[in-house]
Each structure stands twice: as C-alpha cells, then as structure tokens.
C-alpha atoms as a PDB file:
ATOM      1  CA  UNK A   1    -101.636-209.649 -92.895  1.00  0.00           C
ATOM      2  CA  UNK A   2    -101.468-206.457 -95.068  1.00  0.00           C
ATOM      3  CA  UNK A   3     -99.430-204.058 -93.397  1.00  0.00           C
ATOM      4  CA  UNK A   4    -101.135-201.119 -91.174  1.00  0.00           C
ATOM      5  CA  UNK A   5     -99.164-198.197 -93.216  1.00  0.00           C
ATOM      6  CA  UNK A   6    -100.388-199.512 -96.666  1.00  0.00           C
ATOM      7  CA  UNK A   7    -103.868-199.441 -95.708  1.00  0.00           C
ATOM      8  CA  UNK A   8    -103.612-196.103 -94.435  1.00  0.00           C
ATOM      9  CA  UNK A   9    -102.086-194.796 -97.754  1.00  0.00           C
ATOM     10  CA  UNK A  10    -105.468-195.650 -99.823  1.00  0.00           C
ATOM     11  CA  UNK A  11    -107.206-194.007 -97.332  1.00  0.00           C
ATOM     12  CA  UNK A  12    -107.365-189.941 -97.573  1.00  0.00           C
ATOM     13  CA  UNK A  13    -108.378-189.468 -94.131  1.00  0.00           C
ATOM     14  CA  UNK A  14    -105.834-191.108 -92.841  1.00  0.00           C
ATOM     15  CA  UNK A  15    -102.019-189.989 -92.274  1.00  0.00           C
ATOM     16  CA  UNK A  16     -99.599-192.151 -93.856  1.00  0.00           C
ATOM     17  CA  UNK A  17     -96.541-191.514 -91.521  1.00  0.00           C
ATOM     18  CA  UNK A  18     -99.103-192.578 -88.269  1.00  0.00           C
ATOM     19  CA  UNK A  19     -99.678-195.746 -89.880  1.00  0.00           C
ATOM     20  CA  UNK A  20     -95.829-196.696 -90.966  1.00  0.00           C
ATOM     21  CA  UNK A  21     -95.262-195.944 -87.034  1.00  0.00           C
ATOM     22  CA  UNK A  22     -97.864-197.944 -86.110  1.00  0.00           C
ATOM     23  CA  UNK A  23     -96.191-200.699 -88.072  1.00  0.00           C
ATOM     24  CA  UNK A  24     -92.601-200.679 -86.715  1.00  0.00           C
ATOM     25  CA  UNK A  25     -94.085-200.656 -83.247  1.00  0.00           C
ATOM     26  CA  UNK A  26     -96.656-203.674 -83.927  1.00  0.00           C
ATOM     27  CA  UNK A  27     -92.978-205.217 -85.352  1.00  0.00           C
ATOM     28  CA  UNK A  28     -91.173-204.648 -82.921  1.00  0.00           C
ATOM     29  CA  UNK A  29     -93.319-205.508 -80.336  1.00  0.00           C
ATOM     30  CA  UNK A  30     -94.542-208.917 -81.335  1.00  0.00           C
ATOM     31  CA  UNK A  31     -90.731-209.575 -81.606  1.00  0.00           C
ATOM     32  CA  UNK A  32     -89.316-211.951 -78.832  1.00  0.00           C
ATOM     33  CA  UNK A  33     -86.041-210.155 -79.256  1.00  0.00           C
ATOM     34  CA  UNK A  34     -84.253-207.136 -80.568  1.00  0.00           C
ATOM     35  CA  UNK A  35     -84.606-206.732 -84.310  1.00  0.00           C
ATOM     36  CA  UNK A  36     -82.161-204.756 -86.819  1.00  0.00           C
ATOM     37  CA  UNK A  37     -83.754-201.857 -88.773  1.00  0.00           C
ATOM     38  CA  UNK A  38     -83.331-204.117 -91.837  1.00  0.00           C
ATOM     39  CA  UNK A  39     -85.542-206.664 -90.572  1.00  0.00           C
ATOM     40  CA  UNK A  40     -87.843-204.092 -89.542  1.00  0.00           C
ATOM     41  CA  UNK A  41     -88.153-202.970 -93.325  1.00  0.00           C
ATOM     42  CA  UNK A  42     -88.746-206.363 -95.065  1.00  0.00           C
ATOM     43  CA  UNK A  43     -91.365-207.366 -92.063  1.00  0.00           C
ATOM     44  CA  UNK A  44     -92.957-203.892 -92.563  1.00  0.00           C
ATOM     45  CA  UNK A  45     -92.607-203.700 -96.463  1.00  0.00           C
ATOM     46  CA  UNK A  46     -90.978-199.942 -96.077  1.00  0.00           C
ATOM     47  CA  UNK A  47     -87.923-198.522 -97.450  1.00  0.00           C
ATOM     48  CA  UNK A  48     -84.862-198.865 -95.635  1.00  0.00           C
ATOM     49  CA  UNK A  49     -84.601-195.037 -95.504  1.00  0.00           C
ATOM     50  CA  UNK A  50     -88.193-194.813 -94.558  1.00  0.00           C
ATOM     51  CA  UNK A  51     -87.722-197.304 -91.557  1.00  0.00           C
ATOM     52  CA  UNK A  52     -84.548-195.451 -90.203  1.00  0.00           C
ATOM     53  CA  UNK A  53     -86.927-192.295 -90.317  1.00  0.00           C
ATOM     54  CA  UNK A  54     -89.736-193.845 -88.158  1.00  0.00           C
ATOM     55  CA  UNK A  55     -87.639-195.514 -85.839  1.00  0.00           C
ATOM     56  CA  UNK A  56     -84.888-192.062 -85.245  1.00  0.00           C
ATOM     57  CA  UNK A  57     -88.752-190.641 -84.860  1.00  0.00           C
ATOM     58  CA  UNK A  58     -89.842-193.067 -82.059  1.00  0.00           C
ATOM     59  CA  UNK A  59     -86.719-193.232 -80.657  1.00  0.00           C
ATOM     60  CA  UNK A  60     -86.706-189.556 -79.653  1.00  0.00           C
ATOM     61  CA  UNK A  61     -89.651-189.765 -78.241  1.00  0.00           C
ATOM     62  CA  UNK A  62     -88.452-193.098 -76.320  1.00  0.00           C
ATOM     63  CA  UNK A  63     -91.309-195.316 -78.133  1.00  0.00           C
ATOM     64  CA  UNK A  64     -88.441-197.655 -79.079  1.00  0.00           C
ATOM     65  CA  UNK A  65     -85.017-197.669 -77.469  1.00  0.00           C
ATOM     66  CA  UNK A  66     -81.814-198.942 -79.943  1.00  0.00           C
ATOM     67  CA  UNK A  67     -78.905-201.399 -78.485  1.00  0.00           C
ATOM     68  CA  UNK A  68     -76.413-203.085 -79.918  1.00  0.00           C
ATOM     69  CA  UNK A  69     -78.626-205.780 -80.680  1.00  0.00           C
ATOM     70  CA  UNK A  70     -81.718-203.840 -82.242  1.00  0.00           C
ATOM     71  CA  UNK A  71     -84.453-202.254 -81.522  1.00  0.00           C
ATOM     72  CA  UNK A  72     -86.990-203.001 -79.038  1.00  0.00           C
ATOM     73  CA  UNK A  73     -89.840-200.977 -77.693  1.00  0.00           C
ATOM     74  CA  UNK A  74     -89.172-198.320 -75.064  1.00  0.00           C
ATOM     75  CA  UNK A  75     -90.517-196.969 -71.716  1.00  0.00           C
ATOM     76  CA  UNK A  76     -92.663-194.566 -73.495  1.00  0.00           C
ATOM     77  CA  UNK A  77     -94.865-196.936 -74.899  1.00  0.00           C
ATOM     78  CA  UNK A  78     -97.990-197.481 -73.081  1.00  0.00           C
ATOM     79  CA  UNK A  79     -97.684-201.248 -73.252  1.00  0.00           C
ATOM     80  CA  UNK A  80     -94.581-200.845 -70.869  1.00  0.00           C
ATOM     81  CA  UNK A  81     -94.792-197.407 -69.593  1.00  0.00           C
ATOM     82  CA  UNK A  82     -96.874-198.755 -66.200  1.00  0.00           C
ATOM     83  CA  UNK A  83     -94.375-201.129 -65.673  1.00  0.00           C
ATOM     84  CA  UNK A  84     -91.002-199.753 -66.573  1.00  0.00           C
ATOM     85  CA  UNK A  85     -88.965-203.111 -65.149  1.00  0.00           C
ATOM     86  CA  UNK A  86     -90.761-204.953 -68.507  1.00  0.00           C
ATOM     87  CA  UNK A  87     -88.107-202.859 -70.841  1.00  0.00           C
ATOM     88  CA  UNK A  88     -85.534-204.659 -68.994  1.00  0.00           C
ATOM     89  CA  UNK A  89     -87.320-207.807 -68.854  1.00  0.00           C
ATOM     90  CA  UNK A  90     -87.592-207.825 -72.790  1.00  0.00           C
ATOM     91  CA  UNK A  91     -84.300-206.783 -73.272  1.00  0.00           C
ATOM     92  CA  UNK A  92     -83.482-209.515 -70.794  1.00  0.00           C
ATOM     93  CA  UNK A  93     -85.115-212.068 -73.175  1.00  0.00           C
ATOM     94  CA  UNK A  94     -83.211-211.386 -75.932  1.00  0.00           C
ATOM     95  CA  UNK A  95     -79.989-212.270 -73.607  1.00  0.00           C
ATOM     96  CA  UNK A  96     -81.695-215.757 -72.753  1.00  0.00           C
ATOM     97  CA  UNK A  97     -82.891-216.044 -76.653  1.00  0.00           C
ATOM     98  CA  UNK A  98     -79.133-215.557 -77.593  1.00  0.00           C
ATOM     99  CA  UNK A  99     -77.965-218.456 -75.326  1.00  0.00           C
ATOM    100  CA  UNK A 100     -80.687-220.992 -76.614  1.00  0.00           C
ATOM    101  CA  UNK A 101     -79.804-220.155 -80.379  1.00  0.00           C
ATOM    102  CA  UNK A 102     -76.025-220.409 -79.832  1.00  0.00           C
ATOM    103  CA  UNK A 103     -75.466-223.460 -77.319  1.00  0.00           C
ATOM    104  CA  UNK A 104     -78.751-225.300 -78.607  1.00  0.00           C
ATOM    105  CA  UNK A 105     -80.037-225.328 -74.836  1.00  0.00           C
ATOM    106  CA  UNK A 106     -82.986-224.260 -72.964  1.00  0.00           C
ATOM    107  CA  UNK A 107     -82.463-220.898 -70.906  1.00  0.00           C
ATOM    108  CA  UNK A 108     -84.323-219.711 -67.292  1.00  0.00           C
ATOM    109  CA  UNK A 109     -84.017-216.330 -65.349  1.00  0.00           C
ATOM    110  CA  UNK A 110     -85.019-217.175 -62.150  1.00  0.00           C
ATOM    111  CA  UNK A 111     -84.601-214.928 -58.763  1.00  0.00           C
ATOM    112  CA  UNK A 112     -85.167-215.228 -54.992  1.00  0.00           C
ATOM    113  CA  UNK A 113     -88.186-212.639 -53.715  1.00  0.00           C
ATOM    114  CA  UNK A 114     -89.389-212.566 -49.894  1.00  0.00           C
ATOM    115  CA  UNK A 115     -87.845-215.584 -49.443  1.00  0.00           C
ATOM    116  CA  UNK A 116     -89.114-217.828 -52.043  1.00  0.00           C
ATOM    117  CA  UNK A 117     -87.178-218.627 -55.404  1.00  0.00           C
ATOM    118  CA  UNK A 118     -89.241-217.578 -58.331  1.00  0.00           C
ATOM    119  CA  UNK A 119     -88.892-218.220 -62.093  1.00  0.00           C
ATOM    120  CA  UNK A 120     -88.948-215.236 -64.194  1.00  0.00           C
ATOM    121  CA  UNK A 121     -88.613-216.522 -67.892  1.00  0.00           C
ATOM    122  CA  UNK A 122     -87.869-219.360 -69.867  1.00  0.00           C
ATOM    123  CA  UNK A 123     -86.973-220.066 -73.537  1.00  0.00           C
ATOM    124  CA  UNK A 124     -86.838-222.980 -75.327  1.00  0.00           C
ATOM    125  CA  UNK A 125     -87.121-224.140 -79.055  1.00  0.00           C
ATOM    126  CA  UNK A 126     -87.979-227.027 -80.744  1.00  0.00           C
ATOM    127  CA  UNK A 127     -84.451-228.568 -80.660  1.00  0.00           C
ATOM    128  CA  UNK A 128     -84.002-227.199 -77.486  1.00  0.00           C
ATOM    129  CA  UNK A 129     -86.827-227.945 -74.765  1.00  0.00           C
ATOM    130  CA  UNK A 130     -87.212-226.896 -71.481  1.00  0.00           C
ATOM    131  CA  UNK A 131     -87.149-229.178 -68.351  1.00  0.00           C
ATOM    132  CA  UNK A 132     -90.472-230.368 -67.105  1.00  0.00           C
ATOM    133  CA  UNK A 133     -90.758-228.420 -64.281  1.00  0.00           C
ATOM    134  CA  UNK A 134     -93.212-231.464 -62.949  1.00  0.00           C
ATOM    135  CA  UNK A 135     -92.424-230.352 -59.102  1.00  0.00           C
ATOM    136  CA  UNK A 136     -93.250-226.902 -58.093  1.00  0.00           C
ATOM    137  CA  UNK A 137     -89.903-224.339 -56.912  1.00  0.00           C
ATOM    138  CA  UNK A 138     -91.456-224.666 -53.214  1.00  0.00           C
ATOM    139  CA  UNK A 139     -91.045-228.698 -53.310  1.00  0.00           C
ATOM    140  CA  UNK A 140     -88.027-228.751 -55.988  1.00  0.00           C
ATOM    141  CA  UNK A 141     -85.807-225.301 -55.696  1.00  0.00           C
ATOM    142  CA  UNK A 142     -83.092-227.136 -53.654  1.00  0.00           C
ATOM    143  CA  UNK A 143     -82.314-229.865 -56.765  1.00  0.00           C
ATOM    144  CA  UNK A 144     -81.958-227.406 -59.490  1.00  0.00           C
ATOM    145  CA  UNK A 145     -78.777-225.380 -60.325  1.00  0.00           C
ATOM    146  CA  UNK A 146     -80.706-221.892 -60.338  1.00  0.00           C
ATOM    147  CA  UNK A 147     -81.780-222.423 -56.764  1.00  0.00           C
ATOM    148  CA  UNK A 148     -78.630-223.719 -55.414  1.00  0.00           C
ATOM    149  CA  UNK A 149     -77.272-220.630 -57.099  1.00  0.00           C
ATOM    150  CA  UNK A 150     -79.254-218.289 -55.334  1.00  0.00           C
ATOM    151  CA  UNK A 151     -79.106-220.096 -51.760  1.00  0.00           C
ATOM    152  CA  UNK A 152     -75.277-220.261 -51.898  1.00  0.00           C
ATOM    153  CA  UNK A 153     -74.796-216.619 -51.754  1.00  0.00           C
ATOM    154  CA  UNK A 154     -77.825-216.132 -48.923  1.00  0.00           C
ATOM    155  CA  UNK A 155     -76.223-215.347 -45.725  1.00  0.00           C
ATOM    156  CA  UNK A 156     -75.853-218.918 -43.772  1.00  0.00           C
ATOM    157  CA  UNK A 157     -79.346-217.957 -41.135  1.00  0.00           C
ATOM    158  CA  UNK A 158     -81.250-216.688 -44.083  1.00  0.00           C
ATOM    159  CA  UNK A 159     -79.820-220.217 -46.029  1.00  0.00           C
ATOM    160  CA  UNK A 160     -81.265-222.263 -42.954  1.00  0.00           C
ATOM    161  CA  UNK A 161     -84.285-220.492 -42.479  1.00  0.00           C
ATOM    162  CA  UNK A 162     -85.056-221.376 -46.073  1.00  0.00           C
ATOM    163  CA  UNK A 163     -84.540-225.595 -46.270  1.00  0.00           C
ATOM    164  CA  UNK A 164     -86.224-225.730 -42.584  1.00  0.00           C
ATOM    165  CA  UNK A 165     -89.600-223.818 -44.882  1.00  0.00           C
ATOM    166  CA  UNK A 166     -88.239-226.144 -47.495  1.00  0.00           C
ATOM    167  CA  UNK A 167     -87.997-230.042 -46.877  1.00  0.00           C
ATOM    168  CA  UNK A 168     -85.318-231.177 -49.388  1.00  0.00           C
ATOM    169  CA  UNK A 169     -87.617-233.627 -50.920  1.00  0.00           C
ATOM    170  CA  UNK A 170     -85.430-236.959 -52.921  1.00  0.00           C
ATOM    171  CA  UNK A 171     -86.730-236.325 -56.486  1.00  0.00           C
ATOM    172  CA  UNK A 172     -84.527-238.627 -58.505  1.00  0.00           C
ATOM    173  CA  UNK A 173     -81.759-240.951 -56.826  1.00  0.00           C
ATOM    174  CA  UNK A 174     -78.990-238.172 -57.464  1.00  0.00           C
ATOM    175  CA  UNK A 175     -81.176-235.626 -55.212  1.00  0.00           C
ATOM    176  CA  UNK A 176     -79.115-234.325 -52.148  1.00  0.00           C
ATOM    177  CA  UNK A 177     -81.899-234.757 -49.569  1.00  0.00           C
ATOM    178  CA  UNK A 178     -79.607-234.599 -46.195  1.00  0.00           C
ATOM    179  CA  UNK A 179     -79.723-231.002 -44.743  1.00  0.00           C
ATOM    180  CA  UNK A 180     -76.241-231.469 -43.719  1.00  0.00           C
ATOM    181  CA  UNK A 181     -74.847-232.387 -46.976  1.00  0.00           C
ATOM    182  CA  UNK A 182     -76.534-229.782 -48.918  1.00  0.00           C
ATOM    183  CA  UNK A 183     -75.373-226.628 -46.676  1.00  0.00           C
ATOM    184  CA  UNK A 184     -72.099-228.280 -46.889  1.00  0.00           C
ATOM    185  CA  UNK A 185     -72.226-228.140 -50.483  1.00  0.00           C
ATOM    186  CA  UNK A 186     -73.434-224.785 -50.668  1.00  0.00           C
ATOM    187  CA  UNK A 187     -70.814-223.031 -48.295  1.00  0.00           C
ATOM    188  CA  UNK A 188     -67.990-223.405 -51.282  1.00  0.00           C
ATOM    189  CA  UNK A 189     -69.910-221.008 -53.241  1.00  0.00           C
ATOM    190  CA  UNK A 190     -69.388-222.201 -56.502  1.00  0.00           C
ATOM    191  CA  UNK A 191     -68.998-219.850 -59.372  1.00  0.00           C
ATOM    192  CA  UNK A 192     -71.313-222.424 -61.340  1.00  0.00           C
ATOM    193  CA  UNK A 193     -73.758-224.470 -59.831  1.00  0.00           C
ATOM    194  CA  UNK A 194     -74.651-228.037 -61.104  1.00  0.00           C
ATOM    195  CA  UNK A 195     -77.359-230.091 -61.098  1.00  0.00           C
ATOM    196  CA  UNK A 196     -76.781-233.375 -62.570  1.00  0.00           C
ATOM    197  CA  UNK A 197     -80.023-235.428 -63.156  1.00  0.00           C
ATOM    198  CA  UNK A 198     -80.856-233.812 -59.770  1.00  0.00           C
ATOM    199  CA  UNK A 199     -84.287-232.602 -60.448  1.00  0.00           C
ATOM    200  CA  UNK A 200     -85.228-234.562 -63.524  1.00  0.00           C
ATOM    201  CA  UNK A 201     -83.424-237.992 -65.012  1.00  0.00           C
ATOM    202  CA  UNK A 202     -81.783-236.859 -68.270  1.00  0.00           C
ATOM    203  CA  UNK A 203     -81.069-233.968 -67.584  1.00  0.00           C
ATOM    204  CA  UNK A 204     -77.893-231.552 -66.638  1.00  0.00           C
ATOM    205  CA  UNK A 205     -78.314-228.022 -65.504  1.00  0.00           C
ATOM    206  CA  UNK A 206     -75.706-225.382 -64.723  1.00  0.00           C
ATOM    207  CA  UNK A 207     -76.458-221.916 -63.077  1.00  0.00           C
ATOM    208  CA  UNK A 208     -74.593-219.015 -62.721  1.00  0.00           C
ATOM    209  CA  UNK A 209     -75.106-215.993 -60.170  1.00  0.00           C
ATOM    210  CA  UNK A 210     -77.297-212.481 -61.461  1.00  0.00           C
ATOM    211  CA  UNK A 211     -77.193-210.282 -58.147  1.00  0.00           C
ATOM    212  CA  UNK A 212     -77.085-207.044 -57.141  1.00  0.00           C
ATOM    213  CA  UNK A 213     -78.287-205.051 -54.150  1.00  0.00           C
ATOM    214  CA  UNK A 214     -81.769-205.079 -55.510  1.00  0.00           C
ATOM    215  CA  UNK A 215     -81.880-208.345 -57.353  1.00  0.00           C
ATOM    216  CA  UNK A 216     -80.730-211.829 -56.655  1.00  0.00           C
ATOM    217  CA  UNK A 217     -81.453-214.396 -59.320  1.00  0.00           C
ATOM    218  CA  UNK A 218     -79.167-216.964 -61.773  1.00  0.00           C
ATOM    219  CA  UNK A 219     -79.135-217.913 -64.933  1.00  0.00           C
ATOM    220  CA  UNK A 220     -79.493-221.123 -65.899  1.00  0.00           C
ATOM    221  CA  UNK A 221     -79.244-223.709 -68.829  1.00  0.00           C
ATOM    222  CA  UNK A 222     -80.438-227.451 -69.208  1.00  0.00           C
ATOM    223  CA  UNK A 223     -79.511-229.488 -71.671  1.00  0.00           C
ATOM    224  CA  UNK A 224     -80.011-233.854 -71.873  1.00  0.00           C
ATOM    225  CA  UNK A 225     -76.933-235.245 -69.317  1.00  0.00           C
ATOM    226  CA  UNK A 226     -75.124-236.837 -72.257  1.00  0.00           C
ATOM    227  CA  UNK A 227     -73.844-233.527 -74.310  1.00  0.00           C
ATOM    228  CA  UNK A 228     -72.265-232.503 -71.221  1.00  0.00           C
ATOM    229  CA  UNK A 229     -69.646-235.315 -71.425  1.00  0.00           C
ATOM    230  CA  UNK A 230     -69.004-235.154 -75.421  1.00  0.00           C
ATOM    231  CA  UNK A 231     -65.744-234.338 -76.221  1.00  0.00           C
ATOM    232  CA  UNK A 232     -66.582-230.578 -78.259  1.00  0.00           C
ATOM    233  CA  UNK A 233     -65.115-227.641 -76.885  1.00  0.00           C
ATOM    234  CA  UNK A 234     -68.526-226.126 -78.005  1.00  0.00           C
ATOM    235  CA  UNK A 235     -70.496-228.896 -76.099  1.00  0.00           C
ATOM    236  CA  UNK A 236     -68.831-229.358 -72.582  1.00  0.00           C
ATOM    237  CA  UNK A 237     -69.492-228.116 -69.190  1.00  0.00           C
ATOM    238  CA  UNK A 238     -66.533-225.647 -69.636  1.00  0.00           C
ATOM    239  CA  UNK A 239     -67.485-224.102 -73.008  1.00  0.00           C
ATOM    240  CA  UNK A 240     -71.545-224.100 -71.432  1.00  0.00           C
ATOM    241  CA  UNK A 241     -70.179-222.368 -68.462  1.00  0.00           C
ATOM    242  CA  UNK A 242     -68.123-219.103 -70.118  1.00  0.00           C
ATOM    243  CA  UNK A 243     -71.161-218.261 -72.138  1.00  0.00           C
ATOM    244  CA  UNK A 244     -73.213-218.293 -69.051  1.00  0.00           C
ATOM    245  CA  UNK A 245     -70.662-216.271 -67.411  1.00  0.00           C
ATOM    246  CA  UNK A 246     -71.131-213.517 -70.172  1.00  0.00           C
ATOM    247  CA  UNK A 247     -74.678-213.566 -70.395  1.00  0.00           C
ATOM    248  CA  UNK A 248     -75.295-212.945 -66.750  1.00  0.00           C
ATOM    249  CA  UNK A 249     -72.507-209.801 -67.564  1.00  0.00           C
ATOM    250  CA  UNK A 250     -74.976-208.668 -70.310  1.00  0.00           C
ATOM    251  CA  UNK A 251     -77.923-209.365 -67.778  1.00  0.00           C
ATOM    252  CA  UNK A 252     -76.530-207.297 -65.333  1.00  0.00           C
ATOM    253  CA  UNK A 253     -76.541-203.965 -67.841  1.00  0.00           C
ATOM    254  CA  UNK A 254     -79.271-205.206 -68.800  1.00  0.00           C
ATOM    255  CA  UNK A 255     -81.417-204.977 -65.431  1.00  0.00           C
ATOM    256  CA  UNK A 256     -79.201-202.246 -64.293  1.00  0.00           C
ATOM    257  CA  UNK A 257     -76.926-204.449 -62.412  1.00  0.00           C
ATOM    258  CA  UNK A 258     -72.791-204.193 -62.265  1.00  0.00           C
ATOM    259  CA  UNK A 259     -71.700-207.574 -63.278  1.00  0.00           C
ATOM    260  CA  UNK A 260     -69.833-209.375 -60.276  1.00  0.00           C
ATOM    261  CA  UNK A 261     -66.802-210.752 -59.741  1.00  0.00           C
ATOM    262  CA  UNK A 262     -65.548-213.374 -62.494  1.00  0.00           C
ATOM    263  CA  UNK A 263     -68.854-212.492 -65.108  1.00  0.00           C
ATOM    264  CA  UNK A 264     -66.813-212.421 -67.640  1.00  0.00           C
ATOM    265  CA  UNK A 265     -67.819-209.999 -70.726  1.00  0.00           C
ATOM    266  CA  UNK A 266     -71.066-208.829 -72.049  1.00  0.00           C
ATOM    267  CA  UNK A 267     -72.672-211.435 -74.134  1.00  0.00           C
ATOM    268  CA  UNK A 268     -73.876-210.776 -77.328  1.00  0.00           C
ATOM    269  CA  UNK A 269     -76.747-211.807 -78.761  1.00  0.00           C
ATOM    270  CA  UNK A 270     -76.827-213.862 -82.156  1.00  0.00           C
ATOM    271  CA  UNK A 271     -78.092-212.434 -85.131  1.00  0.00           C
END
C-alpha cells in the first residue's frame, strides 16, 4: 500500500505534514507491539529526522506515548481515548509479545472479575501455539496454572464459594478433581503455579501472580510437557519461571500496579 503522506504530497489541496501524521499513527497502530522510531521510518518511507518530528509532534499532544520499548499510540487518540484501560492493555501486549519471542512459548493475561476468572489476551506464533482452550474457564479454571494462581491468593470463603459455583470437573487423568485436595494445594500459595498436563495432555503451564488492589489476574505460559524437563538453563521450569517473574514486574507498571513481593525486575521486551 502506498503510503498516506506520499499521496498527499501530489495533491495541492492537501497538507503534507497531516498526511505523514496520519502515517505514523496508522503504523503504529496496526502494530501488535511497541515500535522504535527507526522502524517507524522504513514502514512509513520518511526520513529519520522527519519521523522524530511527527512523533515529538504527537507525542505532545499525547496521540502516541514513548517507553522504553517504542512507541505506541496514546490516550489522546480517539481509537483509545473512550476507553483509556486499552493504552495499558496494548502496552500490556507488548509484555506478553516479549515472553513468546524470547522463551518460544505461548503467553495469557488472564484475571478474576465478580467472581469468575476471565482471559484477557493471548499470544501465540507459529512455533509457539496456544493451548486449545477446548473447555470453557467456568468448567476448566481450576486445572490451569492462571486460575490456580488467582484462587490461591482469594481469601479461603471467597476460595470456597468459588469451586462449590465451580465443580472441579477430571479433564485429563492428572486433573485434581477432589475439593479437599485442591484447597489443600492452594493454601501453600505458591509463588508459581503449575499445571502439568492438567487441563490438556501435552501440555505444561506455569502462572505467576499480577494483583493489586484493583486487579487480580496471572500471567501465564504453556509450552508441550517435554521442554520443561530438558536439561537447558534457557528451557527449564526455573529459567521459564524468572522471566515470568519479571514480566508480571513490567505488567504491574504497566497497568499501574506496584509489583509484589518476589516479582523480580521489569522485563524487557525483545527487539
């Protein structure tokens, strides 16, 4: 596609600098994460210089909003401007893209809402899939690592009240299906949940808590069971678990939450 600004530039009725703004936004908005200026030029087709001009521009004006990442759009712009959570929720996808490109896994933001457990993004890739998510949260919560996350640090009634809404349904052989078992399980509070082949054969999942007084979610990874047991430093359930620990750090700044307890360090994203 030919880019907005140069068809504005053959047209006299039309101003030039309008359309090289329009351009950097439509970038940087069809981008699933934060993108340096320099990407922003060669996508665009404008001058390095020019590009720092149109985004200091847009920035000012809180179009786009700069981290240490990139650019990506800001609460000014009327795509996100109704909604202004969706900044953080883009900015949170760049944390979850960051994961999937560096540990080769599949990454979900999930968080618990008037009592149900709720996914709020996934990313995958081609040599990283998702899970099948073949059973619904409602039927399936209690054998994944996210929601065994987020039920471990509900108070014990509100824990209850949740697997007697909830039967703990036996969805693969490893599923912990006794009531008894699984709030015994869940009282240790584990600073990294596991699901192992738990919700779907093949597959491992580890979680890790996102919470604040407004938000209570966990991050989460799957990956096939088998990688989990290699002998990589890169590829075990330890080196899985520190990056998860930083990226729920970076999620916290991210969604205006102060990282908890043992989150390790912000997690930065790949370029």
């Amino acid at each position: 596609m030919e880019p907005t600004f140069a068809r504005a530039e053959r047209t006299p009725t039309l101003i030039a600098s309008v359309g090289r703004a329009l351009a950097v936004l439509d970038c940087i908005g069809s981008a699933s994460r934060p993108l340096s200026a320099k990407v922003i030029a060669r996508a665009t087709a404008l001058s390095l210089g020019t590009t720092y001009n149109v985004l200091r521009t847009l920035a000012h004006s809180n179009y786009v909003v700069q981290d240490a990442d990139g650019f990506v759009l800001g609460p000014a712009h009327p795509a996100l401007a109704a909604d202004g959570g969706a900044v953080a929720l883009a900015q949170g996808r760049a944390v979850l893209n960051g994961i999937r490109d560096e540990l080769r896994v599949a990454a979900y933001l999930s968080r618990y809402v008037d009592g149900e457990i709720e996914m709020v993004d996934i990313v995958d890739g081609p040599l990283s899939p998702r899970v099948d998510l073949w059973v619904g949260l409602q039927d399936g919560a209690h054998a994944t690592a996210f929601g065994k996350q987020i039920l471990a640090v509900l108070d014990p009634a509100a824990r209850r009240d949740y697997i007697t809404r909830h039967p703990l349904h036996e969805l693969t052989p490893y599923t912990v299906s006794s009531p008894r078992e699984f709030l015994h399980r869940l009282e240790a509070r584990p600073a990294v949940s596991v699901d192992d082949q738990e919700y779907a054969l093949g597959f491992t999942c580890l979680a890790v808590p996102v919470a604040s007084s407004s938000w209570l979610g966990a991050l989460a990874i799957s990956f096939p069971s088998g990688r989990a047991r290699e002998n990589s430093d890169r590829e075990n359930s330890a080196g899985y678990a520190k990056v998860l620990q930083a990226g729920a750090a970076q999620l916290s700044m991210v969604l205006g939450i102060h990282p908890g307890p043992g989150q390790g360090q912000p997690f930065h994203v790949l370029k």
